[in-house]
Protein backbone atom coordinates (compact mmCIF):
# COMPACT_ATOMS: atom_id res chain seq x y z
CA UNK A 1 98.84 122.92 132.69
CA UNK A 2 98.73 119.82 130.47
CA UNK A 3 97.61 120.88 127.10
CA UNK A 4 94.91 119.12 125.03
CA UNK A 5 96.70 119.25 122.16
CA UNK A 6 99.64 120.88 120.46
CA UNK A 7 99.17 123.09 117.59
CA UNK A 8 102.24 124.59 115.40
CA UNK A 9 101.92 127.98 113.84
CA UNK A 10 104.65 130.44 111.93
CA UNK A 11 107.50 131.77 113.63
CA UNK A 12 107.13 135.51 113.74
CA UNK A 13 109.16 138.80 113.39
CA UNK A 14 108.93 139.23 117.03
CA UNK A 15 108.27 137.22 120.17
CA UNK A 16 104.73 136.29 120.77
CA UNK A 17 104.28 137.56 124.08
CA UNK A 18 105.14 141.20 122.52
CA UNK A 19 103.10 141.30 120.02
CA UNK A 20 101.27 144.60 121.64
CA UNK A 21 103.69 146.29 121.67
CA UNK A 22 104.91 145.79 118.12
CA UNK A 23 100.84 146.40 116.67
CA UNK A 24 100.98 146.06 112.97
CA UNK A 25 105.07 145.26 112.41
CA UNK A 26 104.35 142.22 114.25
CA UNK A 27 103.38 139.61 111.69
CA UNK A 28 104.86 135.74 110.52
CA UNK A 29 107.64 135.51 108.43
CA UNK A 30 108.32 131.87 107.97
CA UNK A 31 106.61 128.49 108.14
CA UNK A 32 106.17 125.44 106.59
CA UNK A 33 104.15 124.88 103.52
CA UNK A 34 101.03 122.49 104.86
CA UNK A 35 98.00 120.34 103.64
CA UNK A 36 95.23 118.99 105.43
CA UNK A 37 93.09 116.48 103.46
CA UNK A 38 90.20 115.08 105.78
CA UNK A 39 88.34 112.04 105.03
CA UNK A 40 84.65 114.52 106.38
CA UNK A 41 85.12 115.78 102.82
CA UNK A 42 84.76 112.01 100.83
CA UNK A 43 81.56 111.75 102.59
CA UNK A 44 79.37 111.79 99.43
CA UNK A 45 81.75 109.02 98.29
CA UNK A 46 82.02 106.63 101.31
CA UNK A 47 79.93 103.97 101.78
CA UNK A 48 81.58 102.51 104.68
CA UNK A 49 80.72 105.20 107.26
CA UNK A 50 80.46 109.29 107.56
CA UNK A 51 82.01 111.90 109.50
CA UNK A 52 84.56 110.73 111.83
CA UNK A 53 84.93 107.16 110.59
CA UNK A 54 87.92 105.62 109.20
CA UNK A 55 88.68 102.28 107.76
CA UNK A 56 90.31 100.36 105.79
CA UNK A 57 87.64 100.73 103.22
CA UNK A 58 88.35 104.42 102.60
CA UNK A 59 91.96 104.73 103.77
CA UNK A 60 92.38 104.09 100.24
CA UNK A 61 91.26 107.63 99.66
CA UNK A 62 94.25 109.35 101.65
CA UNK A 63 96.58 106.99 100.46
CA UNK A 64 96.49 107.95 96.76
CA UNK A 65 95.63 111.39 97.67
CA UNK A 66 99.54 111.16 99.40
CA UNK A 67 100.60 109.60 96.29
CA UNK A 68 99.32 112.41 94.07
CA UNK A 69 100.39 115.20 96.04
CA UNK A 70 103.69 113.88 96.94
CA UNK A 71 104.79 113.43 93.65
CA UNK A 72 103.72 116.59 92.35
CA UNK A 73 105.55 118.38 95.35
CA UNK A 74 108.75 116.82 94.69
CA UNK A 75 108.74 116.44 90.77
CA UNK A 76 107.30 119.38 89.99
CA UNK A 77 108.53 122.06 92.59
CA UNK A 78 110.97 120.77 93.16
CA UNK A 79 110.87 120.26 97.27
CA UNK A 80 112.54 117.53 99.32
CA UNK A 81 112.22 117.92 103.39
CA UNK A 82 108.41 116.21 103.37
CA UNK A 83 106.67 114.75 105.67
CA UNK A 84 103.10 113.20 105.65
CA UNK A 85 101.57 112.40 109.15
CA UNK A 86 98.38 110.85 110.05
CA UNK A 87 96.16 113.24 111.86
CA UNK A 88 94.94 111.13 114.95
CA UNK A 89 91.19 110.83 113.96
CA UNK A 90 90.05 110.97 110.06
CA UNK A 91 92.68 112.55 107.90
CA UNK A 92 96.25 113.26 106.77
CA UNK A 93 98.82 116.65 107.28
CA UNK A 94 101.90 117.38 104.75
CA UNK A 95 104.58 119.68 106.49
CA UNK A 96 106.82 120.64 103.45
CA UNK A 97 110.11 122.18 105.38
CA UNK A 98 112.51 122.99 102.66
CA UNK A 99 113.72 126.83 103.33
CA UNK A 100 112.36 127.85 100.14
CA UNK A 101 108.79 126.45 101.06
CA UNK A 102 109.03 128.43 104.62
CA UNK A 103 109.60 131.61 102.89
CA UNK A 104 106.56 131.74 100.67
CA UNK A 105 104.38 134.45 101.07
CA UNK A 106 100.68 133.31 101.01
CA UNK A 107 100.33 134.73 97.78
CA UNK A 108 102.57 132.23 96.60
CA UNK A 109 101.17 129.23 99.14
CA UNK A 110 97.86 130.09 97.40
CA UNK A 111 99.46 129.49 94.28
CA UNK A 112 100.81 126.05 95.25
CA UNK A 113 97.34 124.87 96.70
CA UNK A 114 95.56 126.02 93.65
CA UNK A 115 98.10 123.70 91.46
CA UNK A 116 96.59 121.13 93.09
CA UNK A 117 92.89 122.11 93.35
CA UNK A 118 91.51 120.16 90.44
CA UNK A 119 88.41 119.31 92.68
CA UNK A 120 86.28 122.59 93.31
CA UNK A 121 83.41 121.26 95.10
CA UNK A 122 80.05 119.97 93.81
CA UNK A 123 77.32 121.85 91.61
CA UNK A 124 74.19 119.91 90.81
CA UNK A 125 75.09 116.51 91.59
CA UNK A 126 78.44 117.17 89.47
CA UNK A 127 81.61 117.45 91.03
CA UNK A 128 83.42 120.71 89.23
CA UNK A 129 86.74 119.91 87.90
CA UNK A 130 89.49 121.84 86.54
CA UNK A 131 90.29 119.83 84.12
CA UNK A 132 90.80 121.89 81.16
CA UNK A 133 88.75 121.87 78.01
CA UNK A 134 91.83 120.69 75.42
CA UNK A 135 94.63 117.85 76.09
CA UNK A 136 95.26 117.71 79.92
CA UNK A 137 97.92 119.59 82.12
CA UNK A 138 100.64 117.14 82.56
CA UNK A 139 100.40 116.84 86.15
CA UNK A 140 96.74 115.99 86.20
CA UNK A 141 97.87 113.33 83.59
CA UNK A 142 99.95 111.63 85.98
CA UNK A 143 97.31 112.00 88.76
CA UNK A 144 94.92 110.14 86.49
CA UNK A 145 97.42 107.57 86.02
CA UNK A 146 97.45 106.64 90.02
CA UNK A 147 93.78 106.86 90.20
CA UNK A 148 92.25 104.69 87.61
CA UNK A 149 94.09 101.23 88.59
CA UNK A 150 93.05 102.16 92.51
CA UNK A 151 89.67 103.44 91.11
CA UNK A 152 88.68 100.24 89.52
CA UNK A 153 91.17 97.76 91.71
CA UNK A 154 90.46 99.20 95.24
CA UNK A 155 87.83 101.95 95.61
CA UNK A 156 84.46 100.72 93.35
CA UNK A 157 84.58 97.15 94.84
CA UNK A 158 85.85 98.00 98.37
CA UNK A 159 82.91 101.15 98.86
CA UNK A 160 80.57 99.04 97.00
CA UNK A 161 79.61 102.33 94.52
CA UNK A 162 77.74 101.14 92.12
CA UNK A 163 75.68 98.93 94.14
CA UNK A 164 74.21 102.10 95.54
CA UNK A 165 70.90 103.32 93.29
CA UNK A 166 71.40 107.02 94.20
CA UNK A 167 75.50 106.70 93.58
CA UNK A 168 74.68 104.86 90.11
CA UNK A 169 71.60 107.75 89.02
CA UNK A 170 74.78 110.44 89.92
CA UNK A 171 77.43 108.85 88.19
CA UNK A 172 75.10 108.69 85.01
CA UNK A 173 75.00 112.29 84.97
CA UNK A 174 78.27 112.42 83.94
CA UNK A 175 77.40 111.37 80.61
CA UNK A 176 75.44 112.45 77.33
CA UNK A 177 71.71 111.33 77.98
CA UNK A 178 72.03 109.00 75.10
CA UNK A 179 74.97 106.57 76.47
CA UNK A 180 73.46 106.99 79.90
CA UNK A 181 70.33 105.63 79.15
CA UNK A 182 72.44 102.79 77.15
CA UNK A 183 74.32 102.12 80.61
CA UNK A 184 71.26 102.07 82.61
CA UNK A 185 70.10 100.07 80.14
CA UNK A 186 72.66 97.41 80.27
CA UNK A 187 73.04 97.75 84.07
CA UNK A 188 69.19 96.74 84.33
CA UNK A 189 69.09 93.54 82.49
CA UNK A 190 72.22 92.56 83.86
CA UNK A 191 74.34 92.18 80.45
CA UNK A 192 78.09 92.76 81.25
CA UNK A 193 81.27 93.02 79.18
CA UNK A 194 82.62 90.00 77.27
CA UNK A 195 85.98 88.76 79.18
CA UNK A 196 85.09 90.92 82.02
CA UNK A 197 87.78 90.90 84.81
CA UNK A 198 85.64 91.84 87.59
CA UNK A 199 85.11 88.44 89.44
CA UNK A 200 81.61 88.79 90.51
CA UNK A 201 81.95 92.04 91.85
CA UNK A 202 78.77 94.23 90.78
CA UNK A 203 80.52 97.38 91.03
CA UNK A 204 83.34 96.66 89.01
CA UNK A 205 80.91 94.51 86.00
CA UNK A 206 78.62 97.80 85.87
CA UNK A 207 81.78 100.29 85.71
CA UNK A 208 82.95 97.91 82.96
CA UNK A 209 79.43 98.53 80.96
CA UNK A 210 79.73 102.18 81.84
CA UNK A 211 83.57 102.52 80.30
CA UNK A 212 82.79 100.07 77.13
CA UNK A 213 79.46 101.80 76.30
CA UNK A 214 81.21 105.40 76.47
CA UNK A 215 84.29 103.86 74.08
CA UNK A 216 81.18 102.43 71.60
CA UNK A 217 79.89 106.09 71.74
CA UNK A 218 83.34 107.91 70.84
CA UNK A 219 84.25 105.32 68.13
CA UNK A 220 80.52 106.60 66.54
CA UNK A 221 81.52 110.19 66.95
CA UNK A 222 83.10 112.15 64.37
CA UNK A 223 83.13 115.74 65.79
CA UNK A 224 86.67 115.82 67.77
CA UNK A 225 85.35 118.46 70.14
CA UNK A 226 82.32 116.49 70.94
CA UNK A 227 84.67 113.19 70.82
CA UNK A 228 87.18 114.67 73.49
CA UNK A 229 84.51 115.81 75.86
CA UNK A 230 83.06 112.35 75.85
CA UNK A 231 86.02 110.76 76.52
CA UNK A 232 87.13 113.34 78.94
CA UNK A 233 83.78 112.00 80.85
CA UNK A 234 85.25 108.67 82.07
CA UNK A 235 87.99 110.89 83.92
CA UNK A 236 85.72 112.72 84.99
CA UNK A 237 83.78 110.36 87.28
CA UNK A 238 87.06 109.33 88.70
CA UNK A 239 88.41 112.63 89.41
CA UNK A 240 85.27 113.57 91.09
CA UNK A 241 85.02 110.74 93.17
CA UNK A 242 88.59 109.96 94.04
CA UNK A 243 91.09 113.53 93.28
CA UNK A 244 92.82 114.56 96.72
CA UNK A 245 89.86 117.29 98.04
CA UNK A 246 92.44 119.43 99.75
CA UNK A 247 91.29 121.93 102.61
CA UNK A 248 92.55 125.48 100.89
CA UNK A 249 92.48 127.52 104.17
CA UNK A 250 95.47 125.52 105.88
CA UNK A 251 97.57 126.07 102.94
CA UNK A 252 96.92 129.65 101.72
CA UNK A 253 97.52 131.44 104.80
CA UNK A 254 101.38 131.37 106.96
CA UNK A 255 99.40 132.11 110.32
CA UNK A 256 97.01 128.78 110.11
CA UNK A 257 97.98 126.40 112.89
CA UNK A 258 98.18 122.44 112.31
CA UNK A 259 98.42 120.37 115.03
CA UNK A 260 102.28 118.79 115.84
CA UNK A 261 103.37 115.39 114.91
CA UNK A 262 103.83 112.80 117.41
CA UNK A 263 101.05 115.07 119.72
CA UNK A 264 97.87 112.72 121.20
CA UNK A 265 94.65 113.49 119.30
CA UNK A 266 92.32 115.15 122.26
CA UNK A 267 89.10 112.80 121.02
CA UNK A 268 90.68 109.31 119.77
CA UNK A 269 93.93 109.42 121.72
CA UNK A 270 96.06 108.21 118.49
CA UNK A 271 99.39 109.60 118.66
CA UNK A 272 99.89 111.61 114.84
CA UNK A 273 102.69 109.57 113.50
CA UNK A 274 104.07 109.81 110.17
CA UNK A 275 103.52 108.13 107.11
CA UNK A 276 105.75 107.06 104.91
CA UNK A 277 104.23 108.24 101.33
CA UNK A 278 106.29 105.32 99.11
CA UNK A 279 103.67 102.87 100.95
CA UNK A 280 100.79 104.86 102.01
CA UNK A 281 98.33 102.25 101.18
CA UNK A 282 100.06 99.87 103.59
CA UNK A 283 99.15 102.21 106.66
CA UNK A 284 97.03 101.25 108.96
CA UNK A 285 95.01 103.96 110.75
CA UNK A 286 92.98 101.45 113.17
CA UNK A 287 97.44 99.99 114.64
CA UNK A 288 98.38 103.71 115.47
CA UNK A 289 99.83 103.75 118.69
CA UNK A 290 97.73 105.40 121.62
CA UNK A 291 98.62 107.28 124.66
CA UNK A 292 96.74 104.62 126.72
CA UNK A 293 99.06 101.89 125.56
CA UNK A 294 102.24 103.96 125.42
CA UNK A 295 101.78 104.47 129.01
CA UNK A 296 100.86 100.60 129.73
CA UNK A 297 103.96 99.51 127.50
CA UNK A 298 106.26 101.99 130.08
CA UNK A 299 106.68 99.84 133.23
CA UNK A 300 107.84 96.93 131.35
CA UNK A 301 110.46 98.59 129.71
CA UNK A 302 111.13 100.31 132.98
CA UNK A 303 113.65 98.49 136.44
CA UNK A 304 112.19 98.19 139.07
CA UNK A 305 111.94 101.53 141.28
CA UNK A 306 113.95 103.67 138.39
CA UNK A 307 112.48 106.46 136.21
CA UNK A 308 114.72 108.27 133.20
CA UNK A 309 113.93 110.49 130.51
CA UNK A 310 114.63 108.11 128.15
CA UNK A 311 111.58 106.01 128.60
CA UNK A 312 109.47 106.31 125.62
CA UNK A 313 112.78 104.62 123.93
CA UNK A 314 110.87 101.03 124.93
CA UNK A 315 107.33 102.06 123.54
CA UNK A 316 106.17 100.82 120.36
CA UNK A 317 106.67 104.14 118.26
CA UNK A 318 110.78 104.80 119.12
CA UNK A 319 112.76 103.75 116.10
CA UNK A 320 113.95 100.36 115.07
């Protein structure tokens, strides 16, 4: 048979096709540490499309979500043997292969995944954040310096977010009810920043209102507690709008399958090729090779009347 797909799960303490007869002594014992981040779970974010769409619009989204988590894997735990591949359809997989990485128990995998879990969901129109009530973790420090400049650069003028009434009442509720009603203010009769830098973009002239009426608001404020949480609110819209939402399940458990690189996605019939995480941005997810012109590219890179096993050496993903 001709699978539909190719799924890779943990190698366990006995083979497979015995597992009956070793009942509960059978069980996995090594695998690669995994994420999956899917694009289904930005879809109060996108503007560009829902569910199974991708773009160029909300690649964006992935692409600093690779950035954030790469960095953290490799700076902070110190792993090397990474590799980021594009799922075939909406999303992005990182196989982490060091040995120390295949020997964590799920305990531990848990522990990794909740390192990075600084977006919990959403609760009343608020995303839930663990970002601390004093002076940030270090990590999420660094995460909020990668998302701001594609925040404000990429994300609010490419999805449009603050053209959107609903997106704009949300985003408000991130604030005291005092400086929100100065925003909304502002943002109704039009009045942007002096020297703004947006460039006619309406997203990026109200987010400028929204950031210089919050810093008018903090420079007022002499209680530091109240101060901090202000300020903290400005993070807070970008975290909870652009933080890598990372599917738990794949990475807490060693028994979770993930489909294989280089395998055909069943539905789109993208090959799941890997991503190089120094220049994630630069990916494009609509140029990924296809089975259907893999197997058009292979008679012109085959003689006349000769087949080898070397073949896919001529199609567009073999190596330069």
């Amino acid at each position: 048979r001709c699978p539909s797909k190719i799924d890779i799960g943990p190698v366990y303490s006995a083979n497979p096709q015995d597992r009956l007869k070793f009942g509960p002594s059978f069980v996995p014992v090594e695998r690669e540490l995994v994420f999956d981040i899917d694009l289904t779970d930005y879809d109060d974010v996108r503007t560009c499309g829902k569910g199974g769409h991708i773009c160029a619009r909300c690649w964006p989204l992935m692409a600093v979500a690779v950035k954030i988590i790469d960095r953290g894997l490799r700076e902070d735990f110190g792993f090397a043997n990474i590799l980021w591949v594009y799922s075939g359809r909406r999303g992005i997989h990182c196989w982490v292969c060091d040995p120390a990485a295949r020997k964590l128990t799920d305990e531990q995998r848990s522990a990794v995944a909740s390192y990075f879990q600084v977006y919990k969901g959403h609760e009343n129109d608020r995303a839930k954040l663990a970002l601390g009530a004093g002076t940030m973790h270090p990590a999420v420090e660094e995460a909020a310096e990668v998302l701001r400049p594609v925040w404000e650069q990429v994300l609010l003028p490419g999805q449009a977010l603050l053209e959107d009434e609903a997106m704009r009442a949300n985003m408000l509720k991130y604030l005291p009810e005092e400086v929100a009603k100065a925003v909304e203010g502002r943002w109704s009769s039009g009045r942007t920043v002096k020297g703004s830098k947006a460039g006619g973009d309406p997203s990026v002239a109200r987010w400028e209102v929204l950031v210089e009426e919050v810093e008018r608001a903090v420079a007022d404020i002499k209680d530091v507690k109240v101060k901090r949480r202000l300020e903290r609110s400005v993070q807070e819209i970008i975290f909870g709008h652009a933080y890598p939402r990372l599917d738990m399940e794949v990475s807490k458990k060693m028994n979770h399958l993930l489909k294989a690189p280089f395998c055909v996605h069943p539905k789109t019939g993208k090959v799941c090729v890997p991503i190089d995480p120094a220049c994630a941005e630069e990916f494009d997810p609509d140029a990924v090779p296809t089975v259907q012109g893999l197997l058009a590219q292979l008679p012109a890179t085959r003689p006349a009347g000769e087949k080898g096993a070397d073949e896919w050496r001529g199609t567009h993903p073999a190596p330069a």
